[in-house]
Protein backbone atom coordinates (compact mmCIF):
# COMPACT_ATOMS: atom_id res chain seq x y z
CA UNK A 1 18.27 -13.39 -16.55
CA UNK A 2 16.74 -13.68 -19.95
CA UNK A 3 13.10 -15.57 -19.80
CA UNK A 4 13.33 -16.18 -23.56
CA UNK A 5 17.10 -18.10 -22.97
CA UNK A 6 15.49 -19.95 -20.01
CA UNK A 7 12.82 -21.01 -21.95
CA UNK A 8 15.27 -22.34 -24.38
CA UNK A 9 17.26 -24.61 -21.69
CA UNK A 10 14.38 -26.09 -19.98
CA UNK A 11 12.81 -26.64 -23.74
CA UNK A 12 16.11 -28.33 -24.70
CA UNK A 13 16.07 -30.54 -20.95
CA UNK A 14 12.79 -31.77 -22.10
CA UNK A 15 13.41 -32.83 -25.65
CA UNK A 16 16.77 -33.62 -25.35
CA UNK A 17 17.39 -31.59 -28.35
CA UNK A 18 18.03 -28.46 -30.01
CA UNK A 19 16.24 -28.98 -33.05
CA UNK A 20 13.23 -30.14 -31.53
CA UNK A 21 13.29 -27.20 -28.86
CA UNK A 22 13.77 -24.95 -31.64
CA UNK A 23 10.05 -26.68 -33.70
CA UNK A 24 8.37 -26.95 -29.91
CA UNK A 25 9.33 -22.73 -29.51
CA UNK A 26 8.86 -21.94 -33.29
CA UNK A 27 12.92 -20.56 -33.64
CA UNK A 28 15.65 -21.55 -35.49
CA UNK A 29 18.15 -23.97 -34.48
CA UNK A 30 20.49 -21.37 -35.12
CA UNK A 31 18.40 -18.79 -32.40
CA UNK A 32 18.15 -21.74 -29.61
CA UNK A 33 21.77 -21.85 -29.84
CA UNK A 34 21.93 -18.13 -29.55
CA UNK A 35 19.87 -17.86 -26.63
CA UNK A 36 21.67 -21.01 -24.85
CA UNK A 37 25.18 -19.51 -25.04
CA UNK A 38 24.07 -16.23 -23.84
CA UNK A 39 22.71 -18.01 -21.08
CA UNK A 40 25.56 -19.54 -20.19
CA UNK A 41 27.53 -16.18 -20.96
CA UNK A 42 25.39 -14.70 -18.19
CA UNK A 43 25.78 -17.73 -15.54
CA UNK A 44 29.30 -18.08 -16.07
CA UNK A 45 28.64 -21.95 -16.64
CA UNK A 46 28.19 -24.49 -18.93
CA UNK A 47 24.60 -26.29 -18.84
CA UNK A 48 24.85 -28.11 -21.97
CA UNK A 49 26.82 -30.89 -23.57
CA UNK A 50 25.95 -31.86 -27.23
CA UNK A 51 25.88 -35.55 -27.85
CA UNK A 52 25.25 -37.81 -30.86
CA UNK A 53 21.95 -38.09 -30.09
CA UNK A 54 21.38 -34.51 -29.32
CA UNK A 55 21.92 -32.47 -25.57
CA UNK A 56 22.54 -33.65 -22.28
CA UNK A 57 22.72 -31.64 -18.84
CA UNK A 58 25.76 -31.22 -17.61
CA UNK A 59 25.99 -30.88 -13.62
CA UNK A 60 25.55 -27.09 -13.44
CA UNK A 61 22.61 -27.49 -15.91
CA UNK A 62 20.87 -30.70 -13.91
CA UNK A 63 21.25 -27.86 -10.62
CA UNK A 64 19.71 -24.71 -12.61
CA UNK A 65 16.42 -27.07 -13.99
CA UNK A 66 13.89 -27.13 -11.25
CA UNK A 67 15.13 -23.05 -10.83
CA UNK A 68 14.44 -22.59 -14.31
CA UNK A 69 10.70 -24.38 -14.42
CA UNK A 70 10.04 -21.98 -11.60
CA UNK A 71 10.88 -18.95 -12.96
CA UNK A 72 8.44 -19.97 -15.56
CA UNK A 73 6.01 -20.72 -13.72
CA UNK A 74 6.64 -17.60 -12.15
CA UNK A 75 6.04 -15.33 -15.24
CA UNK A 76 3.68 -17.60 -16.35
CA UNK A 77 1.37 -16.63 -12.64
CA UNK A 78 2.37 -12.78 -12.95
CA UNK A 79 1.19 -12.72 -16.59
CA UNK A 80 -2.25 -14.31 -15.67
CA UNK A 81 -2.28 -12.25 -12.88
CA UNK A 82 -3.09 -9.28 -15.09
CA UNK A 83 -4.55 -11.41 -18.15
CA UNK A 84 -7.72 -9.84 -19.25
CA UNK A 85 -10.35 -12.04 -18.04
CA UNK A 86 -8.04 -14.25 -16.09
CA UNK A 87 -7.80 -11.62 -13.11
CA UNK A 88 -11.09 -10.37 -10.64
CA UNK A 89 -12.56 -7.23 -12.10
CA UNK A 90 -12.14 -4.34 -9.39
CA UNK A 91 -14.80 -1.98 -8.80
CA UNK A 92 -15.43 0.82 -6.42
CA UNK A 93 -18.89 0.85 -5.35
CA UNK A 94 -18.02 4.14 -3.04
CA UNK A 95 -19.68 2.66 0.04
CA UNK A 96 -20.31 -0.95 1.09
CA UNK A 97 -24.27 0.28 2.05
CA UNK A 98 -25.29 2.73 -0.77
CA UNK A 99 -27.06 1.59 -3.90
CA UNK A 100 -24.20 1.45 -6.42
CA UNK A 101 -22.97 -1.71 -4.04
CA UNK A 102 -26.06 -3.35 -4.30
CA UNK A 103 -25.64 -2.87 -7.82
CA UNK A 104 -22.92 -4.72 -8.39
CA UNK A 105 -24.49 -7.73 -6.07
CA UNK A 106 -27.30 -7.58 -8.41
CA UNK A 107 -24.65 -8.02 -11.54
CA UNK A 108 -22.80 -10.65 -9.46
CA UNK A 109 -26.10 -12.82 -8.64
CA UNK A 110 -26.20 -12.47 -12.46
CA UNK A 111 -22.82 -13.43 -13.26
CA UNK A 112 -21.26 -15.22 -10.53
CA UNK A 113 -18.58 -16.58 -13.52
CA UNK A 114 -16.93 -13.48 -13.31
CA UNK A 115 -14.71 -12.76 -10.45
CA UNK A 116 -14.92 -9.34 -8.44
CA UNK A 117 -12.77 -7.23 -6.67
CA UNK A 118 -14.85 -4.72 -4.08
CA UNK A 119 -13.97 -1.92 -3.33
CA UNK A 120 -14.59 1.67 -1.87
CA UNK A 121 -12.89 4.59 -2.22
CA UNK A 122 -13.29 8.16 -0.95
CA UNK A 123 -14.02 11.28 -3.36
CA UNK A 124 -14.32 11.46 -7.30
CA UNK A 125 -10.87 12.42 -7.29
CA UNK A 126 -9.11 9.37 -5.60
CA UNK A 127 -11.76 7.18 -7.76
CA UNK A 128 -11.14 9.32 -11.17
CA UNK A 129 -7.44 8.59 -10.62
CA UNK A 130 -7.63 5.07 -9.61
CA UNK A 131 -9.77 4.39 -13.03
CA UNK A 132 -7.18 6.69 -14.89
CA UNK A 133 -4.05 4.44 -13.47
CA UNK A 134 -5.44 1.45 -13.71
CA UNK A 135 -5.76 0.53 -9.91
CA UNK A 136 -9.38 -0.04 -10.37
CA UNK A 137 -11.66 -0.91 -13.73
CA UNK A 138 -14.44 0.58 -13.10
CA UNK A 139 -16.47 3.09 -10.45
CA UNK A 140 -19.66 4.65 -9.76
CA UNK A 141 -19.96 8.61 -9.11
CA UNK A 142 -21.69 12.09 -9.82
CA UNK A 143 -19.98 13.48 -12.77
CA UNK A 144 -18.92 16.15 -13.43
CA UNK A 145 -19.13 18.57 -10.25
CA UNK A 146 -18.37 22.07 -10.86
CA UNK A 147 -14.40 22.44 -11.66
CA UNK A 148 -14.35 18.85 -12.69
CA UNK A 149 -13.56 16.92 -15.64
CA UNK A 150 -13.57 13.53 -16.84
CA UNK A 151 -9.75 12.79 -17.61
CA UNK A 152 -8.96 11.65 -21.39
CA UNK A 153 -9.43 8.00 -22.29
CA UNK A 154 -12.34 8.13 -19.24
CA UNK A 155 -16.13 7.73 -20.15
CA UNK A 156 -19.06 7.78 -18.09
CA UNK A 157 -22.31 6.23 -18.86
CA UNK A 158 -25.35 6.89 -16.17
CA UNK A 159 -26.81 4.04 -14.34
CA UNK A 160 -29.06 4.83 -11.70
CA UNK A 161 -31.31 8.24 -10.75
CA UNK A 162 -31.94 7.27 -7.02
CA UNK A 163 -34.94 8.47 -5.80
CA UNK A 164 -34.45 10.77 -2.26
CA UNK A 165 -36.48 10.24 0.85
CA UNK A 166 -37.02 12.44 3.44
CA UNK A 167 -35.90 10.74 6.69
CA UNK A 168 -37.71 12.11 9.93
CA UNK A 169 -38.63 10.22 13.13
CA UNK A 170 -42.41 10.57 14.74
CA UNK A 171 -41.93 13.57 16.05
CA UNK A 172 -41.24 15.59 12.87
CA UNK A 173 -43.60 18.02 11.17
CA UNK A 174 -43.86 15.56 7.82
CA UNK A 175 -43.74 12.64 10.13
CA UNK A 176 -47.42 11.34 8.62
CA UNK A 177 -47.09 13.38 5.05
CA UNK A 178 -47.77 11.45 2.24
CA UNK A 179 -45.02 13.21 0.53
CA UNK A 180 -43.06 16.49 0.04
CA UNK A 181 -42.25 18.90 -2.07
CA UNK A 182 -38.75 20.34 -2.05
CA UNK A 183 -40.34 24.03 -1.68
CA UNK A 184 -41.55 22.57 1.34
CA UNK A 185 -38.27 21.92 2.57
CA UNK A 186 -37.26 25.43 2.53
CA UNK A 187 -35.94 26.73 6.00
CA UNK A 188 -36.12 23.01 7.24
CA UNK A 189 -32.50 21.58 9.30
CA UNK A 190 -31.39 18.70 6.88
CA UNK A 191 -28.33 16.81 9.30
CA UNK A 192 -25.75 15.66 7.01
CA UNK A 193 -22.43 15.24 8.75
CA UNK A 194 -21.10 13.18 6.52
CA UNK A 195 -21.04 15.91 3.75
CA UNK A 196 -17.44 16.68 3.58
CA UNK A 197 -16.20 19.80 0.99
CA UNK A 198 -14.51 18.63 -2.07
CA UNK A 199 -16.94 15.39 -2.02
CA UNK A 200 -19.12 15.06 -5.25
CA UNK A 201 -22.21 13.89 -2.64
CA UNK A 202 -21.51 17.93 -0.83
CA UNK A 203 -21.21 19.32 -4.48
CA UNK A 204 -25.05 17.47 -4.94
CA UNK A 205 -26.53 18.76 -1.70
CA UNK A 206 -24.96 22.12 -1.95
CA UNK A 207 -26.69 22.86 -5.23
CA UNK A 208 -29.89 20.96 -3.72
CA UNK A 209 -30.38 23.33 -0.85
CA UNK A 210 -29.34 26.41 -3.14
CA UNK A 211 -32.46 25.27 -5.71
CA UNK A 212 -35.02 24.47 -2.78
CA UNK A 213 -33.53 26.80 0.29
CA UNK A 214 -33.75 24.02 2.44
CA UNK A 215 -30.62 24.48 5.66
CA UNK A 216 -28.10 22.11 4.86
CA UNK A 217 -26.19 21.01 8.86
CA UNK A 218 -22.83 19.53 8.42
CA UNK A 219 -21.57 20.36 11.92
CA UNK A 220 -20.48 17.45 14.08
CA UNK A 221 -18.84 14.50 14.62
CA UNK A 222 -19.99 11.98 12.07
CA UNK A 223 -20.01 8.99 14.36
CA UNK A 224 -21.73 6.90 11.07
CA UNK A 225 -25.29 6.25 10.11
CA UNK A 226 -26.61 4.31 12.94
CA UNK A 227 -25.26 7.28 15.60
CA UNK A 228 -27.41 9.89 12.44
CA UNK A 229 -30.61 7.81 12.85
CA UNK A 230 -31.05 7.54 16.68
CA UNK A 231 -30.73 11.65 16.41
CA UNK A 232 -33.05 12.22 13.53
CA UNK A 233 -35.66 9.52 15.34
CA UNK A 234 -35.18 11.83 18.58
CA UNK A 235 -35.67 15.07 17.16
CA UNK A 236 -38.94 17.02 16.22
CA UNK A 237 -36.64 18.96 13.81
CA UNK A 238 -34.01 17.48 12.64
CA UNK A 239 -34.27 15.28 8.87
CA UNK A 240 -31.53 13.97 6.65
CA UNK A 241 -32.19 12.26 3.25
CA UNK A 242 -32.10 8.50 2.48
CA UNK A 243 -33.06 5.93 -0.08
CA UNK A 244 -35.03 3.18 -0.13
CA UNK A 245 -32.08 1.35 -1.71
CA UNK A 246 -30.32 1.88 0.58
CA UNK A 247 -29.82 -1.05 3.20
CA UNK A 248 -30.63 0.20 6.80
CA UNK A 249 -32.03 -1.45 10.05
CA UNK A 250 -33.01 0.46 12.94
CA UNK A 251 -34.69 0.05 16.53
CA UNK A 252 -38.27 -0.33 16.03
CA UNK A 253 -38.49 2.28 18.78
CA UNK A 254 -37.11 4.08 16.58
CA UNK A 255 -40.38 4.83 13.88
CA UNK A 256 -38.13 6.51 11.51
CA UNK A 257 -40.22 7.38 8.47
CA UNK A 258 -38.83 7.68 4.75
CA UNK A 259 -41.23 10.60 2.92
CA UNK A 260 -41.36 10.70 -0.57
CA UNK A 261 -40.37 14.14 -1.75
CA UNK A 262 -41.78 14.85 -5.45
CA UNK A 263 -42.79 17.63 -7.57
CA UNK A 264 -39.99 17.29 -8.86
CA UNK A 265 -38.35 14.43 -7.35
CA UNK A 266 -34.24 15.20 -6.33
CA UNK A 267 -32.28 12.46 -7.33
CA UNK A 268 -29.10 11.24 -7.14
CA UNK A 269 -27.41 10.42 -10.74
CA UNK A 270 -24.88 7.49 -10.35
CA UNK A 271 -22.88 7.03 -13.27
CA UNK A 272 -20.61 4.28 -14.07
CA UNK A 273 -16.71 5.30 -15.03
CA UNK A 274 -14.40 3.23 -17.13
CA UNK A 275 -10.85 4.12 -19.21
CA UNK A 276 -12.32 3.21 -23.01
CA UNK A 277 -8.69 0.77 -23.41
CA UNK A 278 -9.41 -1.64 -20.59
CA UNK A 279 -9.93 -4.69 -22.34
CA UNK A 280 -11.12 -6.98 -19.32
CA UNK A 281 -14.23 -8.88 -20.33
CA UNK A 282 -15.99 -8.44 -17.27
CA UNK A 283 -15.81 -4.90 -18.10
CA UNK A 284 -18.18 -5.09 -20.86
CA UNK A 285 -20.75 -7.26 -18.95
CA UNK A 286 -20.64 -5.05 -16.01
CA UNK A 287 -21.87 -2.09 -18.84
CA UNK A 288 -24.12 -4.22 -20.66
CA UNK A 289 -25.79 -5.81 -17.36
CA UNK A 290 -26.48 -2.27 -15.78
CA UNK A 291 -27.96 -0.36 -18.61
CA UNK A 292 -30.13 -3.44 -19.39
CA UNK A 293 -31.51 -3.22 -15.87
CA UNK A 294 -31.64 0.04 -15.29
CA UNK A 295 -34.79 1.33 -13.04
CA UNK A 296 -36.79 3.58 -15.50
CA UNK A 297 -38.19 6.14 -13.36
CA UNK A 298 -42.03 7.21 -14.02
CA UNK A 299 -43.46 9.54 -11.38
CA UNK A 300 -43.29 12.99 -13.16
CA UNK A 301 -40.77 15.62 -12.95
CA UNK A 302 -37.27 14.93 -11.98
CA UNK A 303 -34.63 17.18 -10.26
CA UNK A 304 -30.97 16.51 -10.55
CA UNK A 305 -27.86 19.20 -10.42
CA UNK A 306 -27.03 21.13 -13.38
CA UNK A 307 -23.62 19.61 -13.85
CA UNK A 308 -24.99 16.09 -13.71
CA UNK A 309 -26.56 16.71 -17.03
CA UNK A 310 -24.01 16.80 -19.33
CA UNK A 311 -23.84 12.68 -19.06
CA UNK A 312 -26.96 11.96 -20.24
């Protein structure tokens, strides 16, 4: 069924007439009458009976009305559904307890006007395509891993260098450092079971441990971070890397320590992802809130992989 005929009948039902319809939709007199007969064409009905005084429903036509205003209505919700502006601005913030969702808490305390749409997905790839097909505006990753590439129409601006800790409980050889150095870390068990191959977070601590020589463990079940931390807080060898950003609560029992590792300091380079034709308004604000507030990091030397680079 033709929306632009429908639009024409319930136009007419209202005004009674065809030559006001055709002022109220900016046509012709000539086009409402067009669109009306093909309507009826299409029903196999009559809906219309001209009068002297203009148009009257005929019994078919008084039956189709309240249809008709709903099927407006109808395009009218599934247009504003996707309006710029008019629907939630989705964004994958990759985890629901990492920095990049904090983030986007900070931009909403900022902008609660502007509807959002959480999400997280798994790997640059699923994210890359989600931006690329339009399933999500915006996400946050590492770009570009080795054998990567942003996809045409895709830009990347970076957002965030988050500072690592080294995470050790009491027990641990830099349990009461000050700091660390990453040469320090050389030959040193670093528990990460959540580093899966193909991730862009692997493709970070691969090239990490490669730089510094430190022994990258993946082995395991990763049970989550809480099941990580009562092992790291148990062991006299076993670390893993944190932030401070990053919002954890543990046992006090526990007496987990986060060591600052400088000289240089690794960190992790979030970058924000966007196709360049999205035209949603919260887009823009998102962009404009996080390089305005962007941490400006001032304690020397700074480590970050090679391929990370190349966004800056």
């Amino acid at each position: 069924m033709d929306l632009k005929a429908v639009r024409a009948f319930v136009a007419i039902a209202d005004s009674g007439q065809f030559q006001k319809a055709a002022l109220d939709l900016s046509l012709t007199q000539q086009a409402v009458s067009k669109r009306i007969a093909a309507l009826e064409k299409d029903l196999g009905v009559r809906l219309l009976v001209r009068t002297a005084r203009g148009a009257d429903l005929t019994i078919d036509g008084q039956a189709l009305l309240p249809h008709a205003r709903a099927l407006l209505q109808a395009e009218e919700r599934a247009m504003a559904a996707v309006r710029p502006g008019d629907r939630a601005l989705r964004v994958d913030v990759v985890g629901r307890r990492v920095a990049t969702a904090g983030l986007v808490r900070d931009f909403h305390l900022a902008h609660p006007e502007i509807a959002l749409d959480v999400v997280t997905l798994f790997g640059a790839d699923t994210a890359l395509a989600a931006v690329r097909d339009g399933a999500v505006d915006a996400t946050f990753r590492a770009v570009t891993m080795p054998g990567h590439r942003l996809p045409d129409g895709v830009e990347a601006v970076p957002v965030l260098d988050e500072p690592l800790r080294l995470c050790v409980g009491p027990g641990h050889e830099f349990a009461r450092a000050a700091s660390v150095t990453p040469a320090q870390l050389a030959g040193h068990r670093i528990w990460m079971p959540g580093n899966e191959p193909g991730t862009e977070w692997a493709a970070y601590y691969d090239e990490l441990a490669a730089t510094f020589g430190p022994t990258l463990d993946t082995i395991g079940p990763n049970f989550g971070v809480e099941a990580l931390l009562d092992t790291i807080a148990a062991s006299p060898t076993l670390a893993t890397f944190l932030s401070e950003r990053t919002p954890l609560v543990w046992p006090t029992d526990h007496d987990l320590r986060l060591v600052p590792v400088r000289d240089p300091m690794p960190v992790y380079p979030h970058a924000l992802l966007w196709r360049t034709d999205n035209p949603h308004p919260g887009l823009a604000a998102l962009r404009e809130h996080l390089l305005a507030t962007r941490p400006r990091l001032t304690e020397g030397a700074v480590w970050r992989p090679s391929w990370a680079e190349s966004v800056r």
